[in-house]
C-alpha atoms as a PDB file:
ATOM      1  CA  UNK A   1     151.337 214.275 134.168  1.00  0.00           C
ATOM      2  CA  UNK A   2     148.981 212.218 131.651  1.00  0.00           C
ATOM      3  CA  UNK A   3     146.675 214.850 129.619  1.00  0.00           C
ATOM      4  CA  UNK A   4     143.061 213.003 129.248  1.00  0.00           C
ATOM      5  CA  UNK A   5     140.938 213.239 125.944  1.00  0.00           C
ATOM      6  CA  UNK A   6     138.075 214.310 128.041  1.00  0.00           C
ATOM      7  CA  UNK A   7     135.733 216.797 126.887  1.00  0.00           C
ATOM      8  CA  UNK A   8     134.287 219.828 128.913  1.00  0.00           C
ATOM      9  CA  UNK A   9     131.156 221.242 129.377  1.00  0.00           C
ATOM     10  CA  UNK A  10     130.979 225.418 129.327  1.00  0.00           C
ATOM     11  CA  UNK A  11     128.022 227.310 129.545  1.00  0.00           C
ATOM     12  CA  UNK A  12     126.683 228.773 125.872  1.00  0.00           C
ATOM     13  CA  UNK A  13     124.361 231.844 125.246  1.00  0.00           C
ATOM     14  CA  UNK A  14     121.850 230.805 122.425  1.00  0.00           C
ATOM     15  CA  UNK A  15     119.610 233.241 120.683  1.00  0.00           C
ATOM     16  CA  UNK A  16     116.729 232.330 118.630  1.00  0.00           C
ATOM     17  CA  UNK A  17     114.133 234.091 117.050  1.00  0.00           C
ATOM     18  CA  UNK A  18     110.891 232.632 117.847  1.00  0.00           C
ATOM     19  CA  UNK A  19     107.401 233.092 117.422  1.00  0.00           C
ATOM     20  CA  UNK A  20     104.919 233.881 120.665  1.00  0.00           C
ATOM     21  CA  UNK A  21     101.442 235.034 120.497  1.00  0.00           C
ATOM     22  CA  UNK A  22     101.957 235.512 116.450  1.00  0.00           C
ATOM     23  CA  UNK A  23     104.793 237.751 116.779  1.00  0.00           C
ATOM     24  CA  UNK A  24     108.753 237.392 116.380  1.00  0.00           C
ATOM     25  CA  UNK A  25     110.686 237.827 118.609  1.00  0.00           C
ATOM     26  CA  UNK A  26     114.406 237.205 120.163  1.00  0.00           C
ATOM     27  CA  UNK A  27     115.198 234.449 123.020  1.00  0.00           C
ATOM     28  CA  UNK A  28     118.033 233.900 124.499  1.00  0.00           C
ATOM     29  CA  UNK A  29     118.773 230.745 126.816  1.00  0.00           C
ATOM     30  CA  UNK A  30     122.066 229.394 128.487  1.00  0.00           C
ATOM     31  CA  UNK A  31     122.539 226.285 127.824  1.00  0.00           C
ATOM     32  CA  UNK A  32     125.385 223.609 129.431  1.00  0.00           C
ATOM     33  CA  UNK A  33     127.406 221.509 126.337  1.00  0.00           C
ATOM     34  CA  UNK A  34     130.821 220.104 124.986  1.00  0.00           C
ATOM     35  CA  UNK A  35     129.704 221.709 121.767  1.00  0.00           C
ATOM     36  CA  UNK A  36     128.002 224.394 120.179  1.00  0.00           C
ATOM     37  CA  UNK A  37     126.132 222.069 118.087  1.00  0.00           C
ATOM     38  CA  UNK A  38     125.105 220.151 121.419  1.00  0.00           C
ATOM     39  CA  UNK A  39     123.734 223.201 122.901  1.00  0.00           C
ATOM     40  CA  UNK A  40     121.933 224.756 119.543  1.00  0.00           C
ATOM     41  CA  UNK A  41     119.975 221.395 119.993  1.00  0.00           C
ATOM     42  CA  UNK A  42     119.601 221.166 123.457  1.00  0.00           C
ATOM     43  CA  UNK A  43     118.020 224.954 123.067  1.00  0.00           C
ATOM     44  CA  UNK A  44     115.649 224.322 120.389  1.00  0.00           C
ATOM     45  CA  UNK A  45     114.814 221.673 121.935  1.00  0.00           C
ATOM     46  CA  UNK A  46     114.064 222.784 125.123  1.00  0.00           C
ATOM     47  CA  UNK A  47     112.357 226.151 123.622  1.00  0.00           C
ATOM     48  CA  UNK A  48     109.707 224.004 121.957  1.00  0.00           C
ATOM     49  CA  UNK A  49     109.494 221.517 124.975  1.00  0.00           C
ATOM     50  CA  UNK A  50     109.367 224.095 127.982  1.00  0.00           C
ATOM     51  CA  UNK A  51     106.295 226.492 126.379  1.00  0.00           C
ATOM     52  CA  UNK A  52     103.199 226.086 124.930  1.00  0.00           C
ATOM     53  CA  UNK A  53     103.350 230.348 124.041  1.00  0.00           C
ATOM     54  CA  UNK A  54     107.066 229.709 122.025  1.00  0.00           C
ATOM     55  CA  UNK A  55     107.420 228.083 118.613  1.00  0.00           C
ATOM     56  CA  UNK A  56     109.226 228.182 115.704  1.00  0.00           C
ATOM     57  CA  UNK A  57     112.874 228.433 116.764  1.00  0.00           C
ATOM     58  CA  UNK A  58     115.039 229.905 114.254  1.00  0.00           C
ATOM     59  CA  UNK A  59     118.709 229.632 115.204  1.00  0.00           C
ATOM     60  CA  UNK A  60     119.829 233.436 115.517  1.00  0.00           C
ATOM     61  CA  UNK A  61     123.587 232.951 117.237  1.00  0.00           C
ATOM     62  CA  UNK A  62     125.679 231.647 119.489  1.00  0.00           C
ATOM     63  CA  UNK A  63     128.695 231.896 122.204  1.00  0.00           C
ATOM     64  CA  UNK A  64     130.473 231.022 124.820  1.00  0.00           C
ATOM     65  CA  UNK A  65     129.174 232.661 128.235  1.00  0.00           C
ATOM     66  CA  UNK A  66     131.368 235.252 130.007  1.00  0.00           C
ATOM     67  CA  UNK A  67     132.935 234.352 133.111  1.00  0.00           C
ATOM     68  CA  UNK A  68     130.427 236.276 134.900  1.00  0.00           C
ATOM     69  CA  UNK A  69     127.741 234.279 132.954  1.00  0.00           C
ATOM     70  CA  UNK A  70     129.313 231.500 134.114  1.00  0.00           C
ATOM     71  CA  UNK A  71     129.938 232.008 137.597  1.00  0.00           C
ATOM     72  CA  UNK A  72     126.396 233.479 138.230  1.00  0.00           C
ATOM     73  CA  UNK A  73     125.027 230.406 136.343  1.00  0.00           C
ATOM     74  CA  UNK A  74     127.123 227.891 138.719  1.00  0.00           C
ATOM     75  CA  UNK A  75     126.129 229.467 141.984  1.00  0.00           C
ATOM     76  CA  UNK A  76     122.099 229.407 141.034  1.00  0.00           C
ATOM     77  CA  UNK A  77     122.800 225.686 140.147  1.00  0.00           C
ATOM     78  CA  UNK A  78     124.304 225.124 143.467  1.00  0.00           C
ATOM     79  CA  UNK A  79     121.883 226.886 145.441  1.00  0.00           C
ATOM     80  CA  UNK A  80     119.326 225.008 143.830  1.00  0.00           C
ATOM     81  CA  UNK A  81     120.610 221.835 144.517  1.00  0.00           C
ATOM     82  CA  UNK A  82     120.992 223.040 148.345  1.00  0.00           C
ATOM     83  CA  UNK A  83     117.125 223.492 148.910  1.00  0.00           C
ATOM     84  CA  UNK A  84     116.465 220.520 146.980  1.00  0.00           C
ATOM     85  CA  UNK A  85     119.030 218.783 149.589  1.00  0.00           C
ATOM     86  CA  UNK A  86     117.155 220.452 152.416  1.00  0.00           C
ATOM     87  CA  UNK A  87     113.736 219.564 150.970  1.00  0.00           C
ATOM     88  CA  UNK A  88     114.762 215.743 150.946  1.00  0.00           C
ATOM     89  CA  UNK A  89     116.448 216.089 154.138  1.00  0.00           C
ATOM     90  CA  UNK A  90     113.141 217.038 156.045  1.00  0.00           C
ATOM     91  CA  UNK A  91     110.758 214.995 154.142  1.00  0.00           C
ATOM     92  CA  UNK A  92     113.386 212.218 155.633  1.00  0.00           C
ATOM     93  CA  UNK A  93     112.652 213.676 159.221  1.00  0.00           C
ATOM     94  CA  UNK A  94     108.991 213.235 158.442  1.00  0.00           C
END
């Protein structure tokens, strides 16, 4: 059995403070990386892409989801990507 230098994604659980409507506040996201520098990034990032009403991302912490995190994370992702299937599946019939 060869062992391959491949890294792995796991889900993370960032929090942030951030500031919406004038106020502080925490935010929590999980985020999908081979490294919890990767996904501090990847939140920030996506905090000050995804909402005009959030700003100012302060990194607050970080960790590894739980496998219950985890799990429930996977099986939105895959049901997702099942109506998205269907969606292109009948505009296909169309």
């Amino acid at each position: 059995m060869s062992m391959k230098n491949e890294l792995i994604n796991v889900w993370y659980r960032v929090t942030f403070m951030v500031t919406e409507s004038g106020d502080r506040r925490e935010y929590s996201t999980f985020i999908q990386s081979s490294s919890e520098t990767g996904a501090a990034v990847s939140a920030a990032v996506s905090i000050c892409e995804s909402s005009d009403e959030l700003s100012n991302p302060s990194f607050k912490s970080i960790r590894i989801a739980t496998y219950g995190e985890a799990d429930s994370l996977d099986t939105e992702l895959d049901a997702i990507a099942e109506r998205e299937a269907k969606v292109l599946e009948e505009e296909g019939d169309e």
